[in-house]
N, C-alpha and C. Protein backbone atom coordinates (compact mmCIF):
# COMPACT_ATOMS: atom_id res chain seq x y z
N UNK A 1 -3.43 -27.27 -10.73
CA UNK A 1 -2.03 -27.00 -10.96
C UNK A 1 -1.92 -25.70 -11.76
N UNK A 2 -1.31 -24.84 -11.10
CA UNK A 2 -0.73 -23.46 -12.38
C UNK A 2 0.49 -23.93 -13.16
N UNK A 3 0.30 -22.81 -14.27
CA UNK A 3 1.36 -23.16 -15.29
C UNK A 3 1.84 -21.41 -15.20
N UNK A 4 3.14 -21.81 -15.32
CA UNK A 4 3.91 -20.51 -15.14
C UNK A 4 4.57 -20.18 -16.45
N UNK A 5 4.27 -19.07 -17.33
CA UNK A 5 4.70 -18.26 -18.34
C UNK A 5 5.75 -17.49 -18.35
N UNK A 6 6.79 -18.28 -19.35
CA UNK A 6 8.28 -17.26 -18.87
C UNK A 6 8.31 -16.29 -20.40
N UNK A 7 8.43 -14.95 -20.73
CA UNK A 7 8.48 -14.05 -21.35
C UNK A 7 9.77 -13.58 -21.47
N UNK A 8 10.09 -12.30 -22.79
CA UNK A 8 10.66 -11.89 -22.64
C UNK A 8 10.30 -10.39 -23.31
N UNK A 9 10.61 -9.00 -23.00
CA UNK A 9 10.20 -8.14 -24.01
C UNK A 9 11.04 -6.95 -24.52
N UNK A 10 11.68 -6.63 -25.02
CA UNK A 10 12.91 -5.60 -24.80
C UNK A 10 13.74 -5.71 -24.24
N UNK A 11 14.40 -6.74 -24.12
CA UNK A 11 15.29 -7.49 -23.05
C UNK A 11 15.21 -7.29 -21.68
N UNK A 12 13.47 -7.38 -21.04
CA UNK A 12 13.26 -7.56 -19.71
C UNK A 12 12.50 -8.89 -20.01
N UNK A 13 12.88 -10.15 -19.06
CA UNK A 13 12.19 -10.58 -18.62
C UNK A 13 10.98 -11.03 -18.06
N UNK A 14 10.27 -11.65 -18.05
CA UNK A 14 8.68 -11.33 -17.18
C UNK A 14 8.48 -12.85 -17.34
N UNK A 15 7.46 -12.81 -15.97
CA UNK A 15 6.98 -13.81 -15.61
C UNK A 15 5.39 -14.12 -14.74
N UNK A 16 4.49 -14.95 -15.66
CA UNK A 16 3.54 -15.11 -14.61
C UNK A 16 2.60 -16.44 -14.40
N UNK A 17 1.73 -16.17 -14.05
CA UNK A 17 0.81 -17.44 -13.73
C UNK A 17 -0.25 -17.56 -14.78
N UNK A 18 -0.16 -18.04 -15.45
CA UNK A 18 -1.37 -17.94 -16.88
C UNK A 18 -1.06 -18.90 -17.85
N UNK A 19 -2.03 -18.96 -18.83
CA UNK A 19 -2.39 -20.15 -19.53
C UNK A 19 -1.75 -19.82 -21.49
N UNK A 20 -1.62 -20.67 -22.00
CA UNK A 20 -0.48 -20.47 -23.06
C UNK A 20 -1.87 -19.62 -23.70
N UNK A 21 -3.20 -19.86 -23.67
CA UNK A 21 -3.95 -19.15 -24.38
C UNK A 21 -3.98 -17.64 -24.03
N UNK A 22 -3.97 -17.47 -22.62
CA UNK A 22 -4.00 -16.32 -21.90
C UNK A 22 -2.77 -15.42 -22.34
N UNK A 23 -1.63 -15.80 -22.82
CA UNK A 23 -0.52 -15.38 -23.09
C UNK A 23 -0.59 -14.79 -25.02
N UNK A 24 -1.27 -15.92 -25.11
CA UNK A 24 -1.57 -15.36 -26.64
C UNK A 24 -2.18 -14.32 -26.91
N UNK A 25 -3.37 -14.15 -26.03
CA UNK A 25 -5.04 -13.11 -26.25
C UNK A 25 -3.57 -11.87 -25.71
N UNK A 26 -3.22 -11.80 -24.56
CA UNK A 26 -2.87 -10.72 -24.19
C UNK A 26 -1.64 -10.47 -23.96
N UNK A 27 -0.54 -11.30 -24.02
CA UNK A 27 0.72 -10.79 -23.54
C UNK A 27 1.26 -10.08 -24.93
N UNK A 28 1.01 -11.51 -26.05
CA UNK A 28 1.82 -11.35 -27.08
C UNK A 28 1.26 -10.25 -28.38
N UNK A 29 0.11 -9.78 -28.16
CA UNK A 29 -0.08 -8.66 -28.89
C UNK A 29 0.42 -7.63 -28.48
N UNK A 30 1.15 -7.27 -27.30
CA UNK A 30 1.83 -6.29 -26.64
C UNK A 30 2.87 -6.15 -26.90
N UNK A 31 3.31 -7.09 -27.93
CA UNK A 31 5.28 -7.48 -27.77
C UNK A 31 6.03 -8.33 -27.16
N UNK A 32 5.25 -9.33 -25.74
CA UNK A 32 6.12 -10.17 -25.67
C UNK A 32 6.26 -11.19 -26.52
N UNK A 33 7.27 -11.91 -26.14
CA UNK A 33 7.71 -13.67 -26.94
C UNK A 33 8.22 -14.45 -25.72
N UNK A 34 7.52 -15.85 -26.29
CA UNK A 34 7.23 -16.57 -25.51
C UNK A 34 8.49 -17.54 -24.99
N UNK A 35 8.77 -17.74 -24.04
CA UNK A 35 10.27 -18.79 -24.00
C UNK A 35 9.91 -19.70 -23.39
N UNK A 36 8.67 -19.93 -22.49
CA UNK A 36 8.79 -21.79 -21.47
C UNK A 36 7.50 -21.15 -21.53
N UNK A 37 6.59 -22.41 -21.39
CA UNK A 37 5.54 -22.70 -21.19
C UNK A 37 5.45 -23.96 -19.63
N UNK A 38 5.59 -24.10 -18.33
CA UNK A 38 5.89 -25.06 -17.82
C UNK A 38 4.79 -25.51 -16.30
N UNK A 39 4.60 -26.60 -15.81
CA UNK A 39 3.44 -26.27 -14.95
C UNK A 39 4.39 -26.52 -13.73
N UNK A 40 3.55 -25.61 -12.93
CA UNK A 40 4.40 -25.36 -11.05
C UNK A 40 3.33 -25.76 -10.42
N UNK A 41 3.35 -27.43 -10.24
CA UNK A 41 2.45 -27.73 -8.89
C UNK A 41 1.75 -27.32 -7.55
N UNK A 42 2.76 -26.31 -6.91
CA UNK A 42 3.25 -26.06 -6.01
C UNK A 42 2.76 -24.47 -6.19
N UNK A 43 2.43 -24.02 -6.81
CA UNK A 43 2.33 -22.28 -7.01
C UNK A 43 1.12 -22.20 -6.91
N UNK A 44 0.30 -20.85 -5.97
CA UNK A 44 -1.05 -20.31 -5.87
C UNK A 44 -1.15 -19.78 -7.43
N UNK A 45 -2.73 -19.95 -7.40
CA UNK A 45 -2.80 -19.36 -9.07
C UNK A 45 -2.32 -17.39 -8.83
N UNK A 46 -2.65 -17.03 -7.93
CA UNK A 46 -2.01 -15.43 -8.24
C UNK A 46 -0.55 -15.30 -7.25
N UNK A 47 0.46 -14.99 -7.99
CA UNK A 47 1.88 -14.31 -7.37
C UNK A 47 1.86 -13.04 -7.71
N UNK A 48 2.08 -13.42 -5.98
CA UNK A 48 1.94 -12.01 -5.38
C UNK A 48 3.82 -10.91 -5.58
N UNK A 49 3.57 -10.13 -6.06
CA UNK A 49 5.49 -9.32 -6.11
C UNK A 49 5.41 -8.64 -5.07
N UNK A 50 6.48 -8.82 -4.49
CA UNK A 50 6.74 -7.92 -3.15
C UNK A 50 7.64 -7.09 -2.82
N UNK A 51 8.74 -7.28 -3.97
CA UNK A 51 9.85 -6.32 -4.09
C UNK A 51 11.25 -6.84 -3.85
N UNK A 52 12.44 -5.75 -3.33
CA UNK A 52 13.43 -6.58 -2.90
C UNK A 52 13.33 -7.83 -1.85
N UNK A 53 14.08 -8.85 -1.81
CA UNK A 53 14.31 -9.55 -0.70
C UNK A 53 14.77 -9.05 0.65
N UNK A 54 13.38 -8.98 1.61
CA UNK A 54 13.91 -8.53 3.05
C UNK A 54 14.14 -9.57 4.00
N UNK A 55 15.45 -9.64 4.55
CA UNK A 55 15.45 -10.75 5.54
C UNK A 55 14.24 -10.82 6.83
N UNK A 56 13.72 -9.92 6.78
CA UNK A 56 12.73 -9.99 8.33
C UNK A 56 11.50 -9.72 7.58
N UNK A 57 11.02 -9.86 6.45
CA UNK A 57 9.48 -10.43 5.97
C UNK A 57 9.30 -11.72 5.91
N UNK A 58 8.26 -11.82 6.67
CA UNK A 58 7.25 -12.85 6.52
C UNK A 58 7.12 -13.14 4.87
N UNK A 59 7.43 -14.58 4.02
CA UNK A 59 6.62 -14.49 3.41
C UNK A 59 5.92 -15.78 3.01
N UNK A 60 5.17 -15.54 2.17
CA UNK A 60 3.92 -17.15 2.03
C UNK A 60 4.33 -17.48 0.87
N UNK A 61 3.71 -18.56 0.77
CA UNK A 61 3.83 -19.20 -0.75
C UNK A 61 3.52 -18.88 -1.93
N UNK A 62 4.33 -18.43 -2.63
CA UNK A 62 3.77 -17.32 -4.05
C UNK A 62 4.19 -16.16 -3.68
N UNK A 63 4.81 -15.46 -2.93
CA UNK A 63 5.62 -13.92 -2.49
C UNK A 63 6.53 -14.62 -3.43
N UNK A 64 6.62 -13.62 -4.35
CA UNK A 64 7.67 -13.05 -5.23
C UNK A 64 8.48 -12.06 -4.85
N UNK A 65 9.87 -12.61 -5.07
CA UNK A 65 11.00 -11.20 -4.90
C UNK A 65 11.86 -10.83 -5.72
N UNK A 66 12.99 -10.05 -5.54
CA UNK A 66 13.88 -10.15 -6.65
C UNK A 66 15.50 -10.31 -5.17
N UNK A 67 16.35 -10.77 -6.00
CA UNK A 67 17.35 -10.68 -5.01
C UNK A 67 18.75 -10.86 -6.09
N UNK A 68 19.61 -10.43 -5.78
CA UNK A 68 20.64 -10.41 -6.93
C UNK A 68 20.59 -11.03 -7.93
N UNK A 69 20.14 -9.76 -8.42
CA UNK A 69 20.06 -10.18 -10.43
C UNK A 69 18.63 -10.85 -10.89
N UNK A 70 17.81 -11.77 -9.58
CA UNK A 70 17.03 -12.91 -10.29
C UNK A 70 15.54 -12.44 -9.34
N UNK A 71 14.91 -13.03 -10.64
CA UNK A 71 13.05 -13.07 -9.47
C UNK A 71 13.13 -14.57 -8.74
N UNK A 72 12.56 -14.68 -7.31
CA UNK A 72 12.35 -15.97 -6.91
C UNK A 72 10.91 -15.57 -6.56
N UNK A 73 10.07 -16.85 -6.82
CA UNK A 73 9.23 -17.08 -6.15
C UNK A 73 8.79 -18.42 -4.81
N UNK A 74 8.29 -18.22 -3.85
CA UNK A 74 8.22 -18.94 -2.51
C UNK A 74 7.51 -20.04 -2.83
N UNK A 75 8.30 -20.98 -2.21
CA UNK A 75 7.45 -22.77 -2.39
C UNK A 75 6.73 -22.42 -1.18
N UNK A 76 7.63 -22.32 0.20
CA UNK A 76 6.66 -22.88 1.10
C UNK A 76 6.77 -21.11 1.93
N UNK A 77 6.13 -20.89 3.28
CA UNK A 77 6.25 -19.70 4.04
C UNK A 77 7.74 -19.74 4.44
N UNK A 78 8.51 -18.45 4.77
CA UNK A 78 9.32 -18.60 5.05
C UNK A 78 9.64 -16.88 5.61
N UNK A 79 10.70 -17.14 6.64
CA UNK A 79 11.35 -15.71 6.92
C UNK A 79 13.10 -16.11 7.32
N UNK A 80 13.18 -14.73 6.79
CA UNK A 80 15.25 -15.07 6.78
C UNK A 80 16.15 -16.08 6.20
N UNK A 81 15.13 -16.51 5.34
CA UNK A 81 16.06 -17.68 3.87
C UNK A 81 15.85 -17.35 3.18
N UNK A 82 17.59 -16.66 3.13
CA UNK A 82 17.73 -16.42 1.58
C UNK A 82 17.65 -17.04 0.54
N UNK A 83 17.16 -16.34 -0.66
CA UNK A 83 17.11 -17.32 -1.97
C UNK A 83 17.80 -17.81 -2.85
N UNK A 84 19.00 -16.62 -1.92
CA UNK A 84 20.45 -17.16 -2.77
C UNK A 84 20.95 -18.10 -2.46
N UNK A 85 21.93 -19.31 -2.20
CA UNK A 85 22.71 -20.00 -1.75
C UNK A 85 22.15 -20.40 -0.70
N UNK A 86 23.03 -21.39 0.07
CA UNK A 86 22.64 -21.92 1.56
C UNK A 86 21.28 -23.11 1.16
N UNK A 87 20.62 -22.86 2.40
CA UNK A 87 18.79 -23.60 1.78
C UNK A 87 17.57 -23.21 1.45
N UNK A 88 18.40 -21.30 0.46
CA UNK A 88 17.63 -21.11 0.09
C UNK A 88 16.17 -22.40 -1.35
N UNK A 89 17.00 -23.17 -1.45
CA UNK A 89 16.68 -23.60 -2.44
C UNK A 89 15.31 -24.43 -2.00
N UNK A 90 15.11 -24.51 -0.98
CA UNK A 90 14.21 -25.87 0.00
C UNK A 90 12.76 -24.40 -0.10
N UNK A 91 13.21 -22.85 0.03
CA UNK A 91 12.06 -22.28 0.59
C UNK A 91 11.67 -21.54 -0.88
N UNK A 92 12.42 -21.21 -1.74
CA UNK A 92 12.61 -20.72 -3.33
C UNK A 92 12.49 -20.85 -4.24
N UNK A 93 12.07 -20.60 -5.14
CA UNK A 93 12.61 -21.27 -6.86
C UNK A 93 12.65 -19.63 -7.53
N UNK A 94 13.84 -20.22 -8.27
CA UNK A 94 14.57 -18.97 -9.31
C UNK A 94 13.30 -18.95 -10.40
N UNK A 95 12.67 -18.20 -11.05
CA UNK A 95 12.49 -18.48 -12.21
C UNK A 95 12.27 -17.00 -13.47
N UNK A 96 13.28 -16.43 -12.79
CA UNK A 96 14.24 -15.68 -13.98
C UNK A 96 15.71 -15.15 -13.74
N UNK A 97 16.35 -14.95 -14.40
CA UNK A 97 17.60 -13.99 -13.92
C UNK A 97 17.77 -13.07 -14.95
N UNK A 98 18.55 -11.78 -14.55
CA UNK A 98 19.03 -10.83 -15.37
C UNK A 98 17.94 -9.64 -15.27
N UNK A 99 17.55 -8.94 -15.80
CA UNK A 99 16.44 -7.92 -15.93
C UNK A 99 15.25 -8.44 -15.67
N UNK A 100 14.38 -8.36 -14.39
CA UNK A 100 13.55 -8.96 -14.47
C UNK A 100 11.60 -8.18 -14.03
N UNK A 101 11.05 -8.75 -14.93
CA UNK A 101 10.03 -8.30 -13.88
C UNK A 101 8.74 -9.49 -13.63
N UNK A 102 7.52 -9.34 -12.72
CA UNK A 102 6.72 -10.57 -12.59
C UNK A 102 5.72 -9.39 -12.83
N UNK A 103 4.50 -9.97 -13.58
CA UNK A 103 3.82 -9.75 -13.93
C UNK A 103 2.71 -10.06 -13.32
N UNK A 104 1.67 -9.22 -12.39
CA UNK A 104 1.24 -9.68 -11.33
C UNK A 104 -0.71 -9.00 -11.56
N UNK A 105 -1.69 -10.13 -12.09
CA UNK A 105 -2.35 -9.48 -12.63
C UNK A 105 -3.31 -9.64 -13.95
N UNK A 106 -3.54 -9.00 -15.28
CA UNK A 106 -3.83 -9.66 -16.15
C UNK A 106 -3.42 -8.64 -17.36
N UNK A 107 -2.59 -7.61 -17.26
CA UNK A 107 -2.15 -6.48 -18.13
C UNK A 107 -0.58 -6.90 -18.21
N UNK A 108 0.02 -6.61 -19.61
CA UNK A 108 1.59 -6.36 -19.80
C UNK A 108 1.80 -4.89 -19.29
C-alpha cells in the first residue's frame, strides 16, 4: 500500500508518494510543512505528472494531472473522463486544489 504526502510550501501545494520518514529526511528541511499523512491503496508507488488534463490521452493508474484549479490523480486507466464533475469521480481522485504541484521523484 502507498501512503500519499500532502504538503504545503509558500503557498503551493505539493503532493507525493512517500513515507512520513521520507518527508522528514527530505521534504521538510527544504521548507515544506506537513498537512495529511494518509494511505492510497489503490496508488502505484511512483506518480507519474503529466500535465494539463487532455481529453484524448490515454491515461493509467497514477497519471497525474492538473485540471481546474486541482491535481487529480488516476484510480483506474482511463481516456476522455473528466476529473471534474460527471464520473469523473469513478476514474479520479482530487488530492489537492488551489496552487498546485506533484512532486514526482525524490527532490523538493
Amino acid at each position: 500500500m502507498s501512503t500519499m504526502v500532502q504538503m504545503t510550501h509558500a503557498g503551493v501545494a505539493g503532493v507525493a508518494t512517500a513515507t512520513l520518514a521520507a518527508f522528514e529526511e527530505v521534504w521538510e528541511p527544504a521548507g515544506w510543512v506537513l498537512l495529511e499523512v494518509s494511505p492510497v491503496p489503490y496508488m502505484p508507488s511512483d506518480m507519474r505528472w503529466t500535465g494539463p488534463w487532455d481529453s484524448g490521452e490515454l491515461y493509467d493508474l497514477g497519471d497525474a494531472v492538473s485540471r481546474s484549479g486541482g491535481t487529480y490523480v488516476a484510480r483506474l486507466a482511463n481516456r476522455g473522463h473528466d476529473p471534474v464533475g460527471g464520473a469523473g469521480a469513478t476514474y479520479w481522485d482530487l488530492v489537492t486544489t488551489g496552487s498546485a504541484a506533484v512532486i514526482d521523484g525524490g527532490t523538493p
